[in-house]
N, C-alpha and C. Protein backbone atom coordinates (compact mmCIF):
# COMPACT_ATOMS: atom_id res chain seq x y z
N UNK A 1 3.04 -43.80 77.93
CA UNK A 1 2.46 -45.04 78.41
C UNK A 1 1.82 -44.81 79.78
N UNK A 2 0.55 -45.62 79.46
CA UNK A 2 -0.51 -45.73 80.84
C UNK A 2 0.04 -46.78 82.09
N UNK A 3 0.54 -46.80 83.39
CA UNK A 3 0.72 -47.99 83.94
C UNK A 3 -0.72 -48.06 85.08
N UNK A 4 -0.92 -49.14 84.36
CA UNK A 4 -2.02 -49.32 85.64
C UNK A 4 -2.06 -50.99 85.96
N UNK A 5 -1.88 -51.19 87.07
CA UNK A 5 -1.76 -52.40 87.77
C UNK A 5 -0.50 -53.28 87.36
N UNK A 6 -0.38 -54.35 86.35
CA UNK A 6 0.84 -54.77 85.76
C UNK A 6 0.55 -55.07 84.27
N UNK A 7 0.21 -53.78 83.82
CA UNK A 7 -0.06 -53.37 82.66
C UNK A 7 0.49 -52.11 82.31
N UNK A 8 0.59 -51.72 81.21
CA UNK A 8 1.31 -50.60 80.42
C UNK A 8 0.75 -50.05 78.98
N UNK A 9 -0.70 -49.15 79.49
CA UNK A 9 -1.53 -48.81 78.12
C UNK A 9 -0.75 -47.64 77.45
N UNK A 10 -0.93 -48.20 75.94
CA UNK A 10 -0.41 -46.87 74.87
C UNK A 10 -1.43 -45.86 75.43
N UNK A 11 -0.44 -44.74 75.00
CA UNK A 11 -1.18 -43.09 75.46
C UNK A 11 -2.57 -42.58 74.18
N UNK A 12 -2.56 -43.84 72.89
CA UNK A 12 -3.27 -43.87 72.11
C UNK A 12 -4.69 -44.36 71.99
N UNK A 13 -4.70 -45.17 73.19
CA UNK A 13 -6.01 -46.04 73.77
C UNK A 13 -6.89 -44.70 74.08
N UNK A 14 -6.15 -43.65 74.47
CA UNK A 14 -6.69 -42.70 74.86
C UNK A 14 -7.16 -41.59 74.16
N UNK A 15 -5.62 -41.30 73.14
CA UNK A 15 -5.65 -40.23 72.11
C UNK A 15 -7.16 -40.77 70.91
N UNK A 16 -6.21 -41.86 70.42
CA UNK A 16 -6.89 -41.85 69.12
C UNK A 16 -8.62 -42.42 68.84
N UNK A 17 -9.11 -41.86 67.91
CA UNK A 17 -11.13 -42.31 67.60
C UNK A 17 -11.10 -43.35 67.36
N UNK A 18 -12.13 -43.87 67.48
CA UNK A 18 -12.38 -45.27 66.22
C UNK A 18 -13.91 -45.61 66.49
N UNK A 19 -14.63 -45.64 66.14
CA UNK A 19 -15.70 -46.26 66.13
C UNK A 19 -16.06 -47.35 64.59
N UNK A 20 -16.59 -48.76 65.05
CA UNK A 20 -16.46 -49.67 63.81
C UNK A 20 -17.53 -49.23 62.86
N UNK A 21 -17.38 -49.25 61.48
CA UNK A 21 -17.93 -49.14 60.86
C UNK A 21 -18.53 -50.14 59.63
N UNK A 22 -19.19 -50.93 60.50
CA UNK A 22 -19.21 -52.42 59.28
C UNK A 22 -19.81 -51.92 58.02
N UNK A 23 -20.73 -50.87 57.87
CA UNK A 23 -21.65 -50.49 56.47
C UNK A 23 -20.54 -50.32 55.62
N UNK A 24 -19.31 -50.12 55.85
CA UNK A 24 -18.39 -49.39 55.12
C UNK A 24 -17.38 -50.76 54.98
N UNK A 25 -16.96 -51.37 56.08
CA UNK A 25 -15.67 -52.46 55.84
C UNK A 25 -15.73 -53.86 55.72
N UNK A 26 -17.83 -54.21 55.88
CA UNK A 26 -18.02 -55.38 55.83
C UNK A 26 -16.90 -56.75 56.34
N UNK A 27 -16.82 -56.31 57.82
CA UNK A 27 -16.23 -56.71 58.80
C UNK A 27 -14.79 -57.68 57.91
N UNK A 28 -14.11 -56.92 57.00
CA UNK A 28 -12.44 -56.89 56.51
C UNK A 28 -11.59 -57.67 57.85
N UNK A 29 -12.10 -57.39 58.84
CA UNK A 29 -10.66 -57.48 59.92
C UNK A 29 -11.04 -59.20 60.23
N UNK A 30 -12.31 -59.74 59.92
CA UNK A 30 -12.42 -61.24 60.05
C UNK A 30 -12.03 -62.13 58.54
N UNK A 31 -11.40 -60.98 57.77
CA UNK A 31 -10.96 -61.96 56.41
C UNK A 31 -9.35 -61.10 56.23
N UNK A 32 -9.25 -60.48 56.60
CA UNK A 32 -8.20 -59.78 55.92
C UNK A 32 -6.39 -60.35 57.13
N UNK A 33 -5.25 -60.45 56.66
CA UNK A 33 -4.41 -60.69 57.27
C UNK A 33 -3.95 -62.09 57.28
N UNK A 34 -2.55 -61.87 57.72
CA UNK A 34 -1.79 -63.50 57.59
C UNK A 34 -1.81 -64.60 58.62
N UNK A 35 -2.64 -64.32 59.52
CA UNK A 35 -2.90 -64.98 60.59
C UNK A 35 -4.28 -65.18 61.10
N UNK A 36 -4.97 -66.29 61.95
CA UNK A 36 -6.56 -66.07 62.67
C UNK A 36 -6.59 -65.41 63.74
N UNK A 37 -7.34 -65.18 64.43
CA UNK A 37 -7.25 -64.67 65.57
C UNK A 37 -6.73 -64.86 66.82
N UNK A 38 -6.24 -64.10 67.41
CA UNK A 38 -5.47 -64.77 68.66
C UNK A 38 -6.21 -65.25 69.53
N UNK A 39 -5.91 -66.20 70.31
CA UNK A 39 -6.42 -66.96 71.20
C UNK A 39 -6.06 -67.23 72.89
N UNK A 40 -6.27 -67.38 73.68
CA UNK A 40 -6.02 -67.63 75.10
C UNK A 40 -6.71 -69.14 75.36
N UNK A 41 -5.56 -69.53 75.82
CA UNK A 41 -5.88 -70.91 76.64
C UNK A 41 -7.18 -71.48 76.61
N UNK A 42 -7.48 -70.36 77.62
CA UNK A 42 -8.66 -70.99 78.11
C UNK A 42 -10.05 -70.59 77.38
N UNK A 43 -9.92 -69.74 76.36
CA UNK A 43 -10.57 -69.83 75.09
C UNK A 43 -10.81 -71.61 74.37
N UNK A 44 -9.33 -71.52 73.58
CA UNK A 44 -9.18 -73.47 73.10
C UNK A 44 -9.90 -74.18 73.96
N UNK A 45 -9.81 -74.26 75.29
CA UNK A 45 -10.74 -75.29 76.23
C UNK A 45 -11.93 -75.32 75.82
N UNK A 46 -12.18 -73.91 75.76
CA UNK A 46 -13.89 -73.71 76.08
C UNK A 46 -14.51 -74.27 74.05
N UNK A 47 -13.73 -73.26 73.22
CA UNK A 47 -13.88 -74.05 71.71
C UNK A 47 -14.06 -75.55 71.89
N UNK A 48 -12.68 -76.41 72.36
CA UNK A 48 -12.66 -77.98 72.36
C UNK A 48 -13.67 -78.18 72.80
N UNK A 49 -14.27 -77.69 74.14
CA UNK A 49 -15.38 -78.38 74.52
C UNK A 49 -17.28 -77.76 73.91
N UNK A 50 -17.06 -77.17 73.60
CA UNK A 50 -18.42 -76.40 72.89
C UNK A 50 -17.95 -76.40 71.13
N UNK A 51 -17.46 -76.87 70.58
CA UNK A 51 -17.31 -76.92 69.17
C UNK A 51 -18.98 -77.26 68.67
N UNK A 52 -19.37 -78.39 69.02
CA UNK A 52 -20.54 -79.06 68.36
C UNK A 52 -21.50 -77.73 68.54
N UNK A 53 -21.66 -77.37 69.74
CA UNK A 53 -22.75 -76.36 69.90
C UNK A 53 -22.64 -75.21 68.84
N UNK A 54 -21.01 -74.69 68.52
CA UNK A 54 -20.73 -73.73 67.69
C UNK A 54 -21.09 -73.82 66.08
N UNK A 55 -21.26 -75.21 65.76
CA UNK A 55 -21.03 -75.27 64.34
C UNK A 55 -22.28 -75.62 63.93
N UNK A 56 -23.20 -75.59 64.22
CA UNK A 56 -24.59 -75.13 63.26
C UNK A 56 -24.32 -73.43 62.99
N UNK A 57 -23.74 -72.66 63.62
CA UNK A 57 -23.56 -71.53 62.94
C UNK A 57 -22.57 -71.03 61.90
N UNK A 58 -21.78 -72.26 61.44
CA UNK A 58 -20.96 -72.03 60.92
C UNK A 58 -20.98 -72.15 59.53
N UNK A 59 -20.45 -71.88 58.37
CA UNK A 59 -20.72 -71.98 57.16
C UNK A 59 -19.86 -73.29 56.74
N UNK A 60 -19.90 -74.07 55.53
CA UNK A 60 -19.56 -74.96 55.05
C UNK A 60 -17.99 -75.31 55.02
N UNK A 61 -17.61 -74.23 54.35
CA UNK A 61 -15.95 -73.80 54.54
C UNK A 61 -15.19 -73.59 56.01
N UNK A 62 -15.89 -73.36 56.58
CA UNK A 62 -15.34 -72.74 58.03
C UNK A 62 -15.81 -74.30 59.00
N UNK A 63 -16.31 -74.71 58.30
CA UNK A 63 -16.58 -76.35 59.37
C UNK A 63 -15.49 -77.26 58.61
N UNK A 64 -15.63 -77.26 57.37
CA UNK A 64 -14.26 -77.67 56.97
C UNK A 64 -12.98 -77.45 57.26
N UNK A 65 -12.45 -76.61 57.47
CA UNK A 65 -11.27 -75.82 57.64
C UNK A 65 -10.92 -76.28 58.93
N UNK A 66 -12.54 -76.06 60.20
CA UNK A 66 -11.80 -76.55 61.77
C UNK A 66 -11.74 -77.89 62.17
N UNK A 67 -12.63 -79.17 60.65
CA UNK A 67 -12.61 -80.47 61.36
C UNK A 67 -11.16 -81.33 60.51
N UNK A 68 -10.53 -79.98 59.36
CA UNK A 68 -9.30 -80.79 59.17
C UNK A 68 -8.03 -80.00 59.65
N UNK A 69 -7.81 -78.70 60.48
CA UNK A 69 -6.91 -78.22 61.26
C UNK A 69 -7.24 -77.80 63.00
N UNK A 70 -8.44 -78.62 63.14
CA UNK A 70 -8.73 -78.24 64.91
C UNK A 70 -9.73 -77.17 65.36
N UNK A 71 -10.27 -76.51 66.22
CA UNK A 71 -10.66 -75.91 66.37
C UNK A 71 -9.60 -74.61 66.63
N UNK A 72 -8.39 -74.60 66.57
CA UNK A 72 -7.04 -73.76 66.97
C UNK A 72 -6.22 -74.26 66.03
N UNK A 73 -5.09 -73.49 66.07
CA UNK A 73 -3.59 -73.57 65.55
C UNK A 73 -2.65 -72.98 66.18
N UNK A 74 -1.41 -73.39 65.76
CA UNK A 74 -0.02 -72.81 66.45
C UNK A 74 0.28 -71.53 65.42
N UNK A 75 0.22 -70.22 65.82
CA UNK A 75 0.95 -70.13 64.79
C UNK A 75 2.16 -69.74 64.56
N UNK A 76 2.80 -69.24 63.63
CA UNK A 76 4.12 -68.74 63.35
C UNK A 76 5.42 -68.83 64.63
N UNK A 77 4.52 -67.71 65.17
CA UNK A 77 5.36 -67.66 66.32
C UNK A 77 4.92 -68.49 67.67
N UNK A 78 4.35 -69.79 67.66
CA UNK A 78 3.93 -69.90 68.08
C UNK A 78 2.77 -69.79 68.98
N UNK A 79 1.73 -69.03 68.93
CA UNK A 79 0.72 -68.55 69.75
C UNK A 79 -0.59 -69.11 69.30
N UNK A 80 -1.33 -69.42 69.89
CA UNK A 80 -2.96 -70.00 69.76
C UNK A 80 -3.49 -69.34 68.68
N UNK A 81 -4.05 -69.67 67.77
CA UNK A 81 -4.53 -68.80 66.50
C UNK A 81 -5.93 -69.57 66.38
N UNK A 82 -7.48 -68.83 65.73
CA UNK A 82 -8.20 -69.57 65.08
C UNK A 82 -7.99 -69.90 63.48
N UNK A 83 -8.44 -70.91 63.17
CA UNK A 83 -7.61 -71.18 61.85
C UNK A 83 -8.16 -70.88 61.13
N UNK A 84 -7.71 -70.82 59.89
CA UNK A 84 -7.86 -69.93 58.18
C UNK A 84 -8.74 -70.65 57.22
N UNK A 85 -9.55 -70.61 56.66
CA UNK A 85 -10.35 -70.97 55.66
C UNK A 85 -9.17 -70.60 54.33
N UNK A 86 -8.71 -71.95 53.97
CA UNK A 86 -7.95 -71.76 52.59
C UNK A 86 -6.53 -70.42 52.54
N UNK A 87 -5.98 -70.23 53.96
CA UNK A 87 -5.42 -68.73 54.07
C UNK A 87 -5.89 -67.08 54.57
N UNK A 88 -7.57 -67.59 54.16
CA UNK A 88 -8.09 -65.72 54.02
C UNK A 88 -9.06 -65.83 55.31
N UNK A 89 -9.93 -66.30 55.32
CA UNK A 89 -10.81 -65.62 56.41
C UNK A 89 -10.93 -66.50 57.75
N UNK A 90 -11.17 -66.13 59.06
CA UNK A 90 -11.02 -66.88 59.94
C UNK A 90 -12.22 -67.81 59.85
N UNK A 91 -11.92 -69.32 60.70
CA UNK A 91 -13.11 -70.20 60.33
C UNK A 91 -14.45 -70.08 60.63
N UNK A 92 -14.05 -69.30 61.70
CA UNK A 92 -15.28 -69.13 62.65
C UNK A 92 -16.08 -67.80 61.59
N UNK A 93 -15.94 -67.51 60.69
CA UNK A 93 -16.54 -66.03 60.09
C UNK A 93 -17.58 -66.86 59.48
N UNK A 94 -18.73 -66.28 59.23
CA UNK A 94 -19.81 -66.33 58.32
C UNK A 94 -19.98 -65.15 57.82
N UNK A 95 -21.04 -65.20 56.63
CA UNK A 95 -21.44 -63.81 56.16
C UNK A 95 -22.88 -63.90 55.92
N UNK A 96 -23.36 -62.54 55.70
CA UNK A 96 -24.48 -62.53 55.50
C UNK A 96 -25.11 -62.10 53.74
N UNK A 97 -26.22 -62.16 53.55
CA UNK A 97 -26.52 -62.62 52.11
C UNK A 97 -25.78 -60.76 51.59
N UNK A 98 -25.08 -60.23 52.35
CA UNK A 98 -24.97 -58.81 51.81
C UNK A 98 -23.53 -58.67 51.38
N UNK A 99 -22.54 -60.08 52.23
CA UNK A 99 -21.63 -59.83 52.31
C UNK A 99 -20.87 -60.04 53.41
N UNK A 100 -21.06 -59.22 54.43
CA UNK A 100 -20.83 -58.76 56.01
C UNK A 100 -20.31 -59.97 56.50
N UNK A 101 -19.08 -59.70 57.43
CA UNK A 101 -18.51 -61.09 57.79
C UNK A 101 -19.18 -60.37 59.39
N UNK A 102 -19.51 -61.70 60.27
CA UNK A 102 -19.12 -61.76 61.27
C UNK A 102 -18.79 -62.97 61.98
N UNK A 103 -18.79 -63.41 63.39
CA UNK A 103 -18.75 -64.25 64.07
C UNK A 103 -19.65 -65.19 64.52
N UNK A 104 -19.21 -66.66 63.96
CA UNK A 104 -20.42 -67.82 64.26
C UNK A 104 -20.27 -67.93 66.01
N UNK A 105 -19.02 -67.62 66.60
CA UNK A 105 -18.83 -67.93 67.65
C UNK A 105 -20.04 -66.67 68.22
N UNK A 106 -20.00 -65.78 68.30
CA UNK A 106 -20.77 -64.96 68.95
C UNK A 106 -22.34 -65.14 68.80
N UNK A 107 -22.44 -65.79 67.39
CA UNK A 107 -23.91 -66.13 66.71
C UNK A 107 -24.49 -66.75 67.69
N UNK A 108 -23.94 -67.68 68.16
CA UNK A 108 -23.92 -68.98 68.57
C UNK A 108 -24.35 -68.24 70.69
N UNK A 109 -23.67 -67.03 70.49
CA UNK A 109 -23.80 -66.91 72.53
C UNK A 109 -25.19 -65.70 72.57
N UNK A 110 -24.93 -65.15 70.97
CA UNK A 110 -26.59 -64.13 70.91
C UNK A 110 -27.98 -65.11 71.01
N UNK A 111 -27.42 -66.41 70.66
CA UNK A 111 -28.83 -67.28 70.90
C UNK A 111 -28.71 -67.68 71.90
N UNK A 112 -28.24 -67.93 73.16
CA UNK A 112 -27.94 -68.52 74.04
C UNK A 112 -27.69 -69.99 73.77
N UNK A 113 -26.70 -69.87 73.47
CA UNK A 113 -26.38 -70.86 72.53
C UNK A 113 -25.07 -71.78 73.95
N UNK A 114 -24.22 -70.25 73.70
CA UNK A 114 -22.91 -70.75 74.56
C UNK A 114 -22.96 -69.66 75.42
N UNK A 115 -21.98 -69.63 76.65
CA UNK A 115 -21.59 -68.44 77.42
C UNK A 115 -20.65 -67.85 77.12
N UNK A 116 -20.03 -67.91 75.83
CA UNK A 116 -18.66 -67.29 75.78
C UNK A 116 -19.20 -66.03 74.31
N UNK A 117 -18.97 -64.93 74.49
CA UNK A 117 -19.03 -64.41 73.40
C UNK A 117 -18.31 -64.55 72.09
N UNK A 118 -17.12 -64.45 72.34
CA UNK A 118 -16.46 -64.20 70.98
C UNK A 118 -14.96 -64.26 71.45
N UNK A 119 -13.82 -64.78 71.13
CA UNK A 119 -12.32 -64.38 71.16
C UNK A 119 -12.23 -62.78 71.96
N UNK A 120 -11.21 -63.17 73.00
CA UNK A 120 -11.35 -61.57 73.67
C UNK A 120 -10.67 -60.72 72.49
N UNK A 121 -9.64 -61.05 71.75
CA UNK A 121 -8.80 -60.73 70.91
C UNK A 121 -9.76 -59.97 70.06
N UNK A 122 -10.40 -60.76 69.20
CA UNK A 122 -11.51 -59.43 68.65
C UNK A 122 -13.02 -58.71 69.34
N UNK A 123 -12.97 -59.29 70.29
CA UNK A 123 -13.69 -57.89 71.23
C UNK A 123 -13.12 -56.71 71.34
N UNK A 124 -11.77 -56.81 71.94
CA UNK A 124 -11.02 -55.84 72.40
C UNK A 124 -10.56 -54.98 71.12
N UNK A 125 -10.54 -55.12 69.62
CA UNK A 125 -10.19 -55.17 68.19
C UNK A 125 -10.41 -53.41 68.04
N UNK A 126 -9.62 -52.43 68.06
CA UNK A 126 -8.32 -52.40 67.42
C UNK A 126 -7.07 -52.56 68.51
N UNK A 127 -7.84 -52.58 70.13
CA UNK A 127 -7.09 -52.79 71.07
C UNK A 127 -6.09 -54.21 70.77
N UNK A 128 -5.16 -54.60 70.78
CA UNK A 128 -3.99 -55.26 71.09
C UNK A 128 -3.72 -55.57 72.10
N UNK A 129 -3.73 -57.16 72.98
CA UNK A 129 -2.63 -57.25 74.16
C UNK A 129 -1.71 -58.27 73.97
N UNK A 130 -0.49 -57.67 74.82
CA UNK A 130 0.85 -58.54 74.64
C UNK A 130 1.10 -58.98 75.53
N UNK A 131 1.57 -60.06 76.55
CA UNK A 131 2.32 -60.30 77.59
C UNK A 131 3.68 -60.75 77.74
N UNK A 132 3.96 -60.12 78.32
CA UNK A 132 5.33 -60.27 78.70
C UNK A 132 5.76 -61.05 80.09
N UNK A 133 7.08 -60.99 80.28
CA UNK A 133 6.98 -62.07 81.76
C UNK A 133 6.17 -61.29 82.80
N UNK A 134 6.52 -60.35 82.99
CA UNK A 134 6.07 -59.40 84.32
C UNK A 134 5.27 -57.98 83.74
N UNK A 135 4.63 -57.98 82.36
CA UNK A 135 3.93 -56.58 82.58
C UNK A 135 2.86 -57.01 81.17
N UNK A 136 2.12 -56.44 80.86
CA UNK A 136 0.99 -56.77 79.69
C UNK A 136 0.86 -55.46 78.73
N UNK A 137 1.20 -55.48 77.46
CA UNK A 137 1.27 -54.32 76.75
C UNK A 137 -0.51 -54.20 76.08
N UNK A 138 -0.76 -52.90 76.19
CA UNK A 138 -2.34 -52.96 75.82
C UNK A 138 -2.09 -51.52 74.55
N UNK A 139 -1.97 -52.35 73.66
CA UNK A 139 -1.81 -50.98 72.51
C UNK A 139 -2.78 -51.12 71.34
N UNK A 140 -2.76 -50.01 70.82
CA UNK A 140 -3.65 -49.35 69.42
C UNK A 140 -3.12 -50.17 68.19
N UNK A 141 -3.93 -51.04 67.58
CA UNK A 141 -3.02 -51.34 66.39
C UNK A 141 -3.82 -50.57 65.25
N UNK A 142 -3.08 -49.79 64.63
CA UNK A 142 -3.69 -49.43 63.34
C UNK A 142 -3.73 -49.76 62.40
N UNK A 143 -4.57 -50.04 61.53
CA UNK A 143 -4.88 -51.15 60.01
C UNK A 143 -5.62 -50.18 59.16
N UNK A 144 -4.81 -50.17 58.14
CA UNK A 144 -5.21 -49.41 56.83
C UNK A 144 -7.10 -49.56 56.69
N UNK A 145 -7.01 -51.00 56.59
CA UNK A 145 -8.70 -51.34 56.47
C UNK A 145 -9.96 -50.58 57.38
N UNK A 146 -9.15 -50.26 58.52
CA UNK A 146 -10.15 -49.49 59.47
C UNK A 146 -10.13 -48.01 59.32
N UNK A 147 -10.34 -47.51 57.99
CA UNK A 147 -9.81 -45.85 57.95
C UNK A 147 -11.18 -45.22 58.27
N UNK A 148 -12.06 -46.34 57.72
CA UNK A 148 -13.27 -45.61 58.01
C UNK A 148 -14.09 -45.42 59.39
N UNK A 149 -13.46 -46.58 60.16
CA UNK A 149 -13.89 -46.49 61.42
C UNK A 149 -13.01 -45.69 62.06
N UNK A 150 -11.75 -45.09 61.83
CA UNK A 150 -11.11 -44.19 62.52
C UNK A 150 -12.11 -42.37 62.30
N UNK A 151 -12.37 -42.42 61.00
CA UNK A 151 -13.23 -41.06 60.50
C UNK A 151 -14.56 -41.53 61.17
N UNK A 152 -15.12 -42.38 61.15
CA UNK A 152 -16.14 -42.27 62.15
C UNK A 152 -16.01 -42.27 63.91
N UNK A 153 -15.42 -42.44 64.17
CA UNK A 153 -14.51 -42.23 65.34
C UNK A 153 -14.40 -40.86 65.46
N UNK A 154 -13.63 -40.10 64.58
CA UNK A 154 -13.23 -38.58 64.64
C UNK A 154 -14.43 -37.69 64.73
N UNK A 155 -15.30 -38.46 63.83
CA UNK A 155 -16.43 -37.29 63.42
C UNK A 155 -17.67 -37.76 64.81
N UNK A 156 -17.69 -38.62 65.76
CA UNK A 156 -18.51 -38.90 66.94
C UNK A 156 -17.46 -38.47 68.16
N UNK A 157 -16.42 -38.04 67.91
CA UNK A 157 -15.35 -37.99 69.25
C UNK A 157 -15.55 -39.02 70.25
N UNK A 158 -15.67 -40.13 69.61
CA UNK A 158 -15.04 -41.58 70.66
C UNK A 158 -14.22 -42.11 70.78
N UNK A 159 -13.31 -41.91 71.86
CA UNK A 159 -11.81 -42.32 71.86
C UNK A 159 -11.97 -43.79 72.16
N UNK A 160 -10.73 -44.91 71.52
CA UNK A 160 -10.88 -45.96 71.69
C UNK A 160 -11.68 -47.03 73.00
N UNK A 161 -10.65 -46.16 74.12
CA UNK A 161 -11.04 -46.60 75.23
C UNK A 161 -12.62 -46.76 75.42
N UNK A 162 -13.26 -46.00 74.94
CA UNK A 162 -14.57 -46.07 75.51
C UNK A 162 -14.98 -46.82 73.76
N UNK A 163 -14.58 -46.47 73.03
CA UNK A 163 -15.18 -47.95 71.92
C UNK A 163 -15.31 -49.39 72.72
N UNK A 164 -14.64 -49.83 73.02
CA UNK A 164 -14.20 -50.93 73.37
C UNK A 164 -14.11 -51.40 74.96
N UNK A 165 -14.83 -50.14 75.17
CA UNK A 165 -15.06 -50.39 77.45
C UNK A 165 -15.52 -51.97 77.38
N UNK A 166 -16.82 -52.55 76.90
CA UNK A 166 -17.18 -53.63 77.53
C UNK A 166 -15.83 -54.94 77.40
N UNK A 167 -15.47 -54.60 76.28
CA UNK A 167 -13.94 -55.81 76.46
C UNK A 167 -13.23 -55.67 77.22
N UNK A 168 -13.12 -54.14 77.33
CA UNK A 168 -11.78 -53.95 77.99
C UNK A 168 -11.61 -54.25 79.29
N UNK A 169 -13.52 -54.03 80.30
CA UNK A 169 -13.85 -54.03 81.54
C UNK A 169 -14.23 -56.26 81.56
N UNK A 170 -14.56 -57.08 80.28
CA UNK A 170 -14.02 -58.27 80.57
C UNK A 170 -12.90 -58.28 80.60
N UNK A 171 -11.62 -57.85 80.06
CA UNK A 171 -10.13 -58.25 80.33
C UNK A 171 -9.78 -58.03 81.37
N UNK A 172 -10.00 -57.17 81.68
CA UNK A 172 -9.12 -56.30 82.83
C UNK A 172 -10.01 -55.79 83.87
N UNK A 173 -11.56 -55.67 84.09
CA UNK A 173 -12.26 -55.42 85.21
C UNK A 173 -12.27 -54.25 84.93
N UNK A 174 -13.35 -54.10 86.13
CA UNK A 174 -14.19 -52.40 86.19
C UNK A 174 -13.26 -51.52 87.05
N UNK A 175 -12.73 -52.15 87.87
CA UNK A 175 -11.46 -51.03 88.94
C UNK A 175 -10.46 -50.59 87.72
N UNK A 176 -9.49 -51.46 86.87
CA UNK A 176 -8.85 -51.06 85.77
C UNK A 176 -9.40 -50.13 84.51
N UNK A 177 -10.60 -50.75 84.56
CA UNK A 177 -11.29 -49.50 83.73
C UNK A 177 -11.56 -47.99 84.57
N UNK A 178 -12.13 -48.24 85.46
CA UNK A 178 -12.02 -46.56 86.15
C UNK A 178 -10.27 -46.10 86.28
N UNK A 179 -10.06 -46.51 86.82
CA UNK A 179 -8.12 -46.17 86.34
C UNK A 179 -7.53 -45.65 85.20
N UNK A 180 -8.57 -46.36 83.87
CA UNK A 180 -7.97 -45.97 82.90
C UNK A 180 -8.67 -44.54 82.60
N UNK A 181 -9.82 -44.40 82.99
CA UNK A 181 -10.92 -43.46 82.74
C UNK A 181 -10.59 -42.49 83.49
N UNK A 182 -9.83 -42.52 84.66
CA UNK A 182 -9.52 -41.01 85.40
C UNK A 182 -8.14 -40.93 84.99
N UNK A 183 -7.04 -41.61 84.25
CA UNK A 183 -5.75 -41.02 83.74
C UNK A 183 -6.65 -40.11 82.46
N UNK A 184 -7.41 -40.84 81.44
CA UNK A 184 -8.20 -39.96 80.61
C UNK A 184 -8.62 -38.75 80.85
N UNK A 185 -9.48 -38.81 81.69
CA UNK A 185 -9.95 -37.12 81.97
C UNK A 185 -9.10 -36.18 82.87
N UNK A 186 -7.43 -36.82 83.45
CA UNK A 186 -6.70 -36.20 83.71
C UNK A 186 -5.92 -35.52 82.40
N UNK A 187 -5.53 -36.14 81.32
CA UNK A 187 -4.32 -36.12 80.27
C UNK A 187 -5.14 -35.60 79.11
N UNK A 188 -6.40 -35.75 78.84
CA UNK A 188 -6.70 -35.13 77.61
C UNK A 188 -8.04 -34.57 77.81
């Protein structure tokens, strides 16, 4: 484990490839799983208050889904979730005539639509964060579905960390990112 500031990165952020490969997984990680996406506070605010702006990008099902469970949910364990279209795909997903899921929320900030891109949760995606009372766990989650973006990963030698710099440098800033970037070119 990485400690940098009051955080604690897996040594895998570092080790392991990944680069996404939508030609191959037709973005799986916005339909696949028992939960929506995780959420932060001040995400829900910004949804509650920009919903209308969001939902001309949204598909039929996925406007359904958020005007009869919210723009959020609780879930399981309690935590901010975006909610599920019928169980399977998050609401906010659209697709394209090929298939391809992505994000109405992001649709919606590529037009200048909104200022918020997308859930940090799947920016940061295969990155993971946890908080705890006093420290923030920042780990690798690995998902069967992403095998192909791990082999494309392997075969470009891009270690996560730098997949995923621009999230990581919104979560956590550019000083935490150079931190993480000189334990890197110290350890591997």
């Amino acid at each position: 484990m990485i400690p940098i500031d009051n955080t604690l990165v897996s040594d895998e952020i570092i080790s392991e490839e990944f680069v996404c490969n939508i030609s191959k997984c037709k973005g799986e990680c916005c339909v696949a799983g028992e939960a929506g996406a995780p959420l932060e506070k001040e995400e829900v605010t910004f949804l509650e208050k920009n919903y209308s702006k969001i939902k001309p990008f949204l598909n039929k099902k996925g406007i359904k889904s958020i005007e009869n469970q919210g723009v959020f949910v609780n879930g399981l364990d309690g935590d901010l979730e975006t909610p599920l279209v019928e169980g399977k795909e998050c609401a906010y997903t659209v697709f394209s005539d090929s298939g391809v899921a992505s994000c109405g929320i992001e649709k919606a900030y590529q037009q200048g639509v909104i200022s918020f891109q997308k859930p940090i949760s799947c920016h940061l995606y295969p990155v993971r964060v946890q908080n705890y009372e006093s420290i923030t766990a920042v780990n690798y989650h690995s998902w069967s579905i992403c095998s192909d973006a791990c082999s494309l990963g392997e075969s470009l030698k891009i270690p996560i960390y730098v997949f995923v710099k621009t999230a990581l440098i919104r979560k956590f800033g550019e000083k935490w990112y150079f931190e993480l970037t000189e334990h890197a070119k110290k350890s591997y």
